[in-house]
N, C-alpha and C. Protein backbone atom coordinates (compact mmCIF):
# COMPACT_ATOMS: atom_id res chain seq x y z
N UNK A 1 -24.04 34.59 -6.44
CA UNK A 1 -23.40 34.27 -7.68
C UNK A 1 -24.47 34.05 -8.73
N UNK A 2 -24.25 34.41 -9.81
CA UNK A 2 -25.56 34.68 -10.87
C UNK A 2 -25.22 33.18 -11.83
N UNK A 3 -26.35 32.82 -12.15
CA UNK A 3 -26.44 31.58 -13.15
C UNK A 3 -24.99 31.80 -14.50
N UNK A 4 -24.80 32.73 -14.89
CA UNK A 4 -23.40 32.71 -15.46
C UNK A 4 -22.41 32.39 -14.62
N UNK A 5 -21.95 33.06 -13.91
CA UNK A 5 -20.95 32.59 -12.93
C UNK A 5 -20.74 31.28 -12.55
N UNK A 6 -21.88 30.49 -12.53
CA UNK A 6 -22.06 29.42 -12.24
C UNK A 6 -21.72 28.31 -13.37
N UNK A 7 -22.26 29.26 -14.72
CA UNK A 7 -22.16 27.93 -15.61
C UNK A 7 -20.91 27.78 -16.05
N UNK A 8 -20.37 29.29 -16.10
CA UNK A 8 -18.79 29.19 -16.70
C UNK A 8 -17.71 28.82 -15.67
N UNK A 9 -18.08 28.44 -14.31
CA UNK A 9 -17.22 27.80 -13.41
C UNK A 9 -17.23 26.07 -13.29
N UNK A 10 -18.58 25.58 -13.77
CA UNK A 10 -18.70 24.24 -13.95
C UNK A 10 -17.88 23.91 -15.50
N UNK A 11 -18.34 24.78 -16.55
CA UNK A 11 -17.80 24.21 -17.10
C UNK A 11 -16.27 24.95 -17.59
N UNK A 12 -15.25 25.17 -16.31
CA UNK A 12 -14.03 25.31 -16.24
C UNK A 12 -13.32 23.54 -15.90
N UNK A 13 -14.44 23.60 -14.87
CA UNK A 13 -14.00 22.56 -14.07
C UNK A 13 -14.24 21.60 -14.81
N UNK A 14 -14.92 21.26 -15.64
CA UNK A 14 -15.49 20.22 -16.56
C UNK A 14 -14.09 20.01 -17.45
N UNK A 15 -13.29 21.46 -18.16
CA UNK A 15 -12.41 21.03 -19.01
C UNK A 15 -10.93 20.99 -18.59
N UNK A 16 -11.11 21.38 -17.42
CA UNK A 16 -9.91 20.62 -16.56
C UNK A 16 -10.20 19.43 -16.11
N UNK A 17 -11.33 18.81 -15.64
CA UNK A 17 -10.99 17.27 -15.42
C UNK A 17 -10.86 16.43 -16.94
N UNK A 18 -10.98 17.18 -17.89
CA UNK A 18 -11.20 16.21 -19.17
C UNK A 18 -9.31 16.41 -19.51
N UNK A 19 -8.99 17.79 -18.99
CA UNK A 19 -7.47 17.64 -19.49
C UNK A 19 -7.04 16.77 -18.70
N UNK A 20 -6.91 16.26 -17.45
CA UNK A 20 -6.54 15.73 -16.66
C UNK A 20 -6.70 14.13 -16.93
N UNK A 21 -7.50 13.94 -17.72
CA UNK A 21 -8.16 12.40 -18.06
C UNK A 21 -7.18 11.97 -19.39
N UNK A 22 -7.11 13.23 -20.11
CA UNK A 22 -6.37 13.22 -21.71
C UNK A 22 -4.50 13.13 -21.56
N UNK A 23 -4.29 13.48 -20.49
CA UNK A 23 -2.74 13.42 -20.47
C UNK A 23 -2.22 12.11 -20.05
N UNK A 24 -1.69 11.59 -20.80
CA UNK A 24 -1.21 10.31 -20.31
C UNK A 24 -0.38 10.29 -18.65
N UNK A 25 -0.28 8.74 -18.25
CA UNK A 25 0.40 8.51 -17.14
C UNK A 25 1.44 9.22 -17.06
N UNK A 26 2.42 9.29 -15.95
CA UNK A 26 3.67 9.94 -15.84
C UNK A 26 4.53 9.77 -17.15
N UNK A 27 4.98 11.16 -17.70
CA UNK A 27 5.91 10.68 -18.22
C UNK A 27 7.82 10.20 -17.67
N UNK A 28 7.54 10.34 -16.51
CA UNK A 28 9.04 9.92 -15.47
C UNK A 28 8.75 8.34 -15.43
N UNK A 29 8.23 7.59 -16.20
CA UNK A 29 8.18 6.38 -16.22
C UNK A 29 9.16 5.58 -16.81
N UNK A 30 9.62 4.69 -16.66
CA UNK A 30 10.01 3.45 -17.20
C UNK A 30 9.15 2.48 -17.76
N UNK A 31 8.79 2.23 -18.95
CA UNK A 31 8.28 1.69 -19.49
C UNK A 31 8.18 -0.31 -19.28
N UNK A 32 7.72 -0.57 -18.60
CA UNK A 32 8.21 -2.53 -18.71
C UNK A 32 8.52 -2.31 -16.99
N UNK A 33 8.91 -4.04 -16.98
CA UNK A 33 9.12 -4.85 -16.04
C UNK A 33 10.50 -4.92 -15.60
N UNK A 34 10.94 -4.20 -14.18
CA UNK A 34 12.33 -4.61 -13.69
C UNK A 34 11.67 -6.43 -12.83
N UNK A 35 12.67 -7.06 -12.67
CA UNK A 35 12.54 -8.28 -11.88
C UNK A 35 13.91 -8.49 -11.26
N UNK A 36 13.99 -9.55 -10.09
CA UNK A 36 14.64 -9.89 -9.24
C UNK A 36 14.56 -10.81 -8.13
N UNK A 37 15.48 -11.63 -8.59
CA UNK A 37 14.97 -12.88 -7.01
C UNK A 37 15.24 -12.50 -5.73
N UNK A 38 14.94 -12.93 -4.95
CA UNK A 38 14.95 -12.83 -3.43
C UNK A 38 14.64 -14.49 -2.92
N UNK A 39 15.49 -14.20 -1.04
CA UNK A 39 14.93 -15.38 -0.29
C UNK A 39 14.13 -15.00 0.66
N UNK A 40 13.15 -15.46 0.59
CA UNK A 40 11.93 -15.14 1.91
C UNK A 40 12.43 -15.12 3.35
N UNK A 41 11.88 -15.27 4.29
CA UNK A 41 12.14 -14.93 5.64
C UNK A 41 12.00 -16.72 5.87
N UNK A 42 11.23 -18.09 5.44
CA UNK A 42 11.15 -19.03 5.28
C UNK A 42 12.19 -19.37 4.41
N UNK A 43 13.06 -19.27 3.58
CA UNK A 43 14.25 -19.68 2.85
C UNK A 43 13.52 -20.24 1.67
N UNK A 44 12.38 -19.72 1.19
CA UNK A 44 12.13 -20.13 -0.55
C UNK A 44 12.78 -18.91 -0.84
N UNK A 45 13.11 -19.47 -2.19
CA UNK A 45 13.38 -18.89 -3.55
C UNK A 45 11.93 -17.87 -3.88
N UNK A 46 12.25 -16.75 -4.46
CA UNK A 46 11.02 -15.79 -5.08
C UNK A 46 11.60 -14.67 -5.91
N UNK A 47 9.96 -14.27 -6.39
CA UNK A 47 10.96 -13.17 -7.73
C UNK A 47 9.99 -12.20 -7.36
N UNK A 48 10.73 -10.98 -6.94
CA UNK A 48 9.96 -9.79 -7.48
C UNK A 48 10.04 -8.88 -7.96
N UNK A 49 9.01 -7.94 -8.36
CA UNK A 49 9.19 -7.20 -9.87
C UNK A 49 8.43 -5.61 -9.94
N UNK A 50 8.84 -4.84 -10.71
CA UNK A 50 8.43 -3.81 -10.75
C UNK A 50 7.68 -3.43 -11.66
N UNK A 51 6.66 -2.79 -12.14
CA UNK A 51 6.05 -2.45 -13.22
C UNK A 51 6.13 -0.95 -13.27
N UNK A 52 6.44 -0.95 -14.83
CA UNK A 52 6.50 0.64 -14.71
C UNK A 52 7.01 1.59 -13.93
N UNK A 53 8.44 1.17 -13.18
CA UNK A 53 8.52 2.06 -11.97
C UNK A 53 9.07 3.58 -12.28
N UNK A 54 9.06 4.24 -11.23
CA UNK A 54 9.21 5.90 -11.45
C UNK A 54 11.12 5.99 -11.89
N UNK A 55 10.87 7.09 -12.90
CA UNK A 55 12.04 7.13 -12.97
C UNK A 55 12.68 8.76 -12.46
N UNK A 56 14.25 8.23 -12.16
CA UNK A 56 15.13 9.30 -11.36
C UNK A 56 14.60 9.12 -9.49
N UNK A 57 14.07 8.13 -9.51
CA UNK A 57 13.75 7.94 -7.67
C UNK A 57 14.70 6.36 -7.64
N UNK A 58 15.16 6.50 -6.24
CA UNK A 58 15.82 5.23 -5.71
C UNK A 58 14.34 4.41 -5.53
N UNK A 59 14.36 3.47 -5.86
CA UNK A 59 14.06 2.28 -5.09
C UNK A 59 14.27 1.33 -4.38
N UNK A 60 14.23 0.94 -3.04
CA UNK A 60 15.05 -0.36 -2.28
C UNK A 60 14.12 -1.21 -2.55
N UNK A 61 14.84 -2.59 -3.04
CA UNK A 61 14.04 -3.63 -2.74
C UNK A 61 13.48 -4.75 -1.98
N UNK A 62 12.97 -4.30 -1.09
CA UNK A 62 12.91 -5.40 0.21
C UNK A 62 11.64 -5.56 0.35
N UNK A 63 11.36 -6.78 -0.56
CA UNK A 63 9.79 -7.23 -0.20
C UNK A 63 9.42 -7.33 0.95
N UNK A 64 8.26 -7.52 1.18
CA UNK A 64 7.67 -7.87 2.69
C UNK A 64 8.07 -9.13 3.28
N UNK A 65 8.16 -10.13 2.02
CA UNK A 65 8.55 -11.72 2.55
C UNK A 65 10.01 -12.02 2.50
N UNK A 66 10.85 -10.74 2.12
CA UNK A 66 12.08 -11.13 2.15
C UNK A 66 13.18 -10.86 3.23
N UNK A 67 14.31 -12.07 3.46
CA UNK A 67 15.03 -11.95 4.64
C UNK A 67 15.75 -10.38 4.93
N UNK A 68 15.57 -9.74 6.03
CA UNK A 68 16.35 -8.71 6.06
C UNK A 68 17.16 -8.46 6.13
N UNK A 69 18.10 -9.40 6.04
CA UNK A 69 19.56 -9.32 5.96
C UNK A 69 20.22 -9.98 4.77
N UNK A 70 19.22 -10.34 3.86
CA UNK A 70 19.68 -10.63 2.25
C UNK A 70 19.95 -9.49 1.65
N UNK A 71 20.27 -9.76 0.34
CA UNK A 71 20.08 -9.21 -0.75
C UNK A 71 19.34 -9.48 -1.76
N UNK A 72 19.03 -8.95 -2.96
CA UNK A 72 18.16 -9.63 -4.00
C UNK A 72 19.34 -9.65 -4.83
N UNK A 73 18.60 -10.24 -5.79
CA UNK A 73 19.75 -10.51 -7.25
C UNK A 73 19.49 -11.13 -8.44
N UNK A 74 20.12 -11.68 -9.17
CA UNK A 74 19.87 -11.99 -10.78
C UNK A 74 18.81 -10.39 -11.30
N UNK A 75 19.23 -9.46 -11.07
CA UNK A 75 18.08 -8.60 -11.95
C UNK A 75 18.03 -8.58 -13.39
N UNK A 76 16.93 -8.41 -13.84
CA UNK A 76 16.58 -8.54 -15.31
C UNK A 76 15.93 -7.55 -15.60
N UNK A 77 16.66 -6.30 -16.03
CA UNK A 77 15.73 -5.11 -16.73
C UNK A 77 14.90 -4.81 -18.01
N UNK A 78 13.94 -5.78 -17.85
CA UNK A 78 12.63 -5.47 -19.53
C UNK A 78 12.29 -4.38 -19.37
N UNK A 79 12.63 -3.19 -18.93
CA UNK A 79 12.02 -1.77 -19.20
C UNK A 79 12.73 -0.75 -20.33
N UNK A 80 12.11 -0.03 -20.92
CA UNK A 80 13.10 1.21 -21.59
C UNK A 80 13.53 1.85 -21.36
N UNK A 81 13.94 1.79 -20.38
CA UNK A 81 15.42 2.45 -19.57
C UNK A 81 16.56 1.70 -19.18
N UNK A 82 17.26 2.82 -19.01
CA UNK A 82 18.70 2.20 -17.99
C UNK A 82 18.45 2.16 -16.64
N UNK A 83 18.86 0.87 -16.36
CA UNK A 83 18.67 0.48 -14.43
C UNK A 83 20.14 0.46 -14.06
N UNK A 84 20.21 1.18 -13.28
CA UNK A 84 21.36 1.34 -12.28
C UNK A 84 21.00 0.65 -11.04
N UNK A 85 21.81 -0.74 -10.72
CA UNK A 85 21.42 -1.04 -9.21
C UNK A 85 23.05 -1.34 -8.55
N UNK A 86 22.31 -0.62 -7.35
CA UNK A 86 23.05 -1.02 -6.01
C UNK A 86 23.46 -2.07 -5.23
N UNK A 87 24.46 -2.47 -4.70
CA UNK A 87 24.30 -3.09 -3.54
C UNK A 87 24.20 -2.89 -2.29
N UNK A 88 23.99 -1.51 -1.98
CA UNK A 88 23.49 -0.87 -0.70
C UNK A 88 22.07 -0.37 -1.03
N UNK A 89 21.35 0.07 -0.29
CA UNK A 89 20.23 0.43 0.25
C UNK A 89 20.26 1.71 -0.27
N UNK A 90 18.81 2.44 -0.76
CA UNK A 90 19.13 3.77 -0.82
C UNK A 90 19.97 4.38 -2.04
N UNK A 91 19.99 3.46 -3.08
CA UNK A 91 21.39 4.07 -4.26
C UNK A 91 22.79 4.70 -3.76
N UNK A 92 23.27 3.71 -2.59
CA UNK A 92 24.18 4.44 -1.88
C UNK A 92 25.46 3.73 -2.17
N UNK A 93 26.75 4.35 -2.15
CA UNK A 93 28.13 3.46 -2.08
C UNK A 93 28.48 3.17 -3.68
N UNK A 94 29.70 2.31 -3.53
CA UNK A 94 30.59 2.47 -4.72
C UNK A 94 30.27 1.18 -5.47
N UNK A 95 29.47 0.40 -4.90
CA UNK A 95 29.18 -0.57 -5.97
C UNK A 95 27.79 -0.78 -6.32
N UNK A 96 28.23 -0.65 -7.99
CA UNK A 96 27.46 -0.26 -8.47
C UNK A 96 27.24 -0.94 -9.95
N UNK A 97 25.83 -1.53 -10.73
CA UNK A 97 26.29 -1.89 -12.06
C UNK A 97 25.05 -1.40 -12.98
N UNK A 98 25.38 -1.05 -13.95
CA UNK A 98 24.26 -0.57 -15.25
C UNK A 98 23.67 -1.97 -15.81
N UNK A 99 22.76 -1.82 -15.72
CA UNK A 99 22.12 -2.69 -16.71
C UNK A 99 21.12 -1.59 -18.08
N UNK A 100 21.84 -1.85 -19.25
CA UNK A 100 20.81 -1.42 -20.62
C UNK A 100 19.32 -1.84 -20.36
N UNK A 101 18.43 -1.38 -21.35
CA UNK A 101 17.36 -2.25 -21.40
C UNK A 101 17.50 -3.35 -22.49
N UNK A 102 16.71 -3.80 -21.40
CA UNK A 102 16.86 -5.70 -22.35
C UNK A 102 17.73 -6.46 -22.07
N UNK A 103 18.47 -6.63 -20.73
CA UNK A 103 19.42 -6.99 -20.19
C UNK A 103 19.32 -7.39 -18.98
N UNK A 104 20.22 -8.19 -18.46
CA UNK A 104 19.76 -8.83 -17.16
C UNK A 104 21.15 -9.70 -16.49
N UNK A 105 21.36 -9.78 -14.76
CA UNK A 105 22.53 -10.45 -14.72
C UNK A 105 22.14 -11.86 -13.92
N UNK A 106 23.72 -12.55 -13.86
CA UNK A 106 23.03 -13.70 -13.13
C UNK A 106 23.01 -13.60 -11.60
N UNK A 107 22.94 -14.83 -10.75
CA UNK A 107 22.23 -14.41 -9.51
C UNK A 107 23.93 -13.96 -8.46
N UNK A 108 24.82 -13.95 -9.06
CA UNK A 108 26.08 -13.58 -8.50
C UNK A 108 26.16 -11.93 -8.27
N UNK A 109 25.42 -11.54 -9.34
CA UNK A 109 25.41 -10.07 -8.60
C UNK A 109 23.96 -9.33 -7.40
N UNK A 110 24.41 -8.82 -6.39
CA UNK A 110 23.42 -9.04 -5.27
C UNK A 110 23.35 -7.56 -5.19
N UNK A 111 21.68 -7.10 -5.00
CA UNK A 111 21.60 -5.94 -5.28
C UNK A 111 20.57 -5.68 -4.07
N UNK A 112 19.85 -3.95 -3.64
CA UNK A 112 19.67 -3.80 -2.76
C UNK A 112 18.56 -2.28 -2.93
N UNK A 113 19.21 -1.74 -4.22
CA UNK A 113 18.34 -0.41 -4.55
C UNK A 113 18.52 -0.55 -6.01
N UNK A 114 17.68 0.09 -6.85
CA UNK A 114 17.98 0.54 -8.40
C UNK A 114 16.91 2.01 -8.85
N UNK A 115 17.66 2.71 -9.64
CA UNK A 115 17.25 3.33 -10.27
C UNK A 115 16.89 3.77 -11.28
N UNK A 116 16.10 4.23 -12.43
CA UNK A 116 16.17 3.85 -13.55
C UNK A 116 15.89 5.65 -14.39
N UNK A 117 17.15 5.54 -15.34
CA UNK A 117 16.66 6.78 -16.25
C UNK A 117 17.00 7.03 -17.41
């Protein structure tokens, strides 16, 4: 391979990693913080939360410290999207509630997956 070949392949590769650096994060994002309480496997109270999560994918929420046979609940969607959550696993079954962004419910509704788009 001759010193051209060479230079115009480095610097291919050079302006593809610079495009790659210049394009912002996903744009399938949700912008902000989903949150949600949970009870641990010990019976505290806890909140956990999503940043930025992907949007048009299910998410289940089952922390590591949380009981496996709970549910989570009170969700509070600070993201710029619409959260759709479940009370099954998986975005599955007929119950089901929207939350807008900027919106949030109390801990009576018990949830299990959400999605956001």
């Amino acid at each position: 391979m001759s010193l051209r070949s060479l230079t115009l392949a480095a610097g291919a590769a050079v302006s593809a990693a610079v495009l790659l650096v210049a394009v912002p994060g996903s744009a399938n994002a949700a912008g902000g913080q989903f949150r949600y309480s949970y009870t641990t496997v010990d019976g505290y109270e806890a909140v956990g939360f999503l940043n930025n999560p992907a949007s048009g994918q299910c998410i289940n929420l089952t922390p590591p410290a949380a009981d496996p046979d709970s549910a989570s609940r009170a969700p509070k969607n600070h993201t710029n999207a619409t959260a759709t959550v479940f009370l099954d696993a998986d975005c599955e079954g007929d119950t089901y509630y929207v939350l807008p962004s900027g919106t949030g419910a109390s801990d009576r509704l018990l949830v299990r997956s959400v999605i956001f788009s």
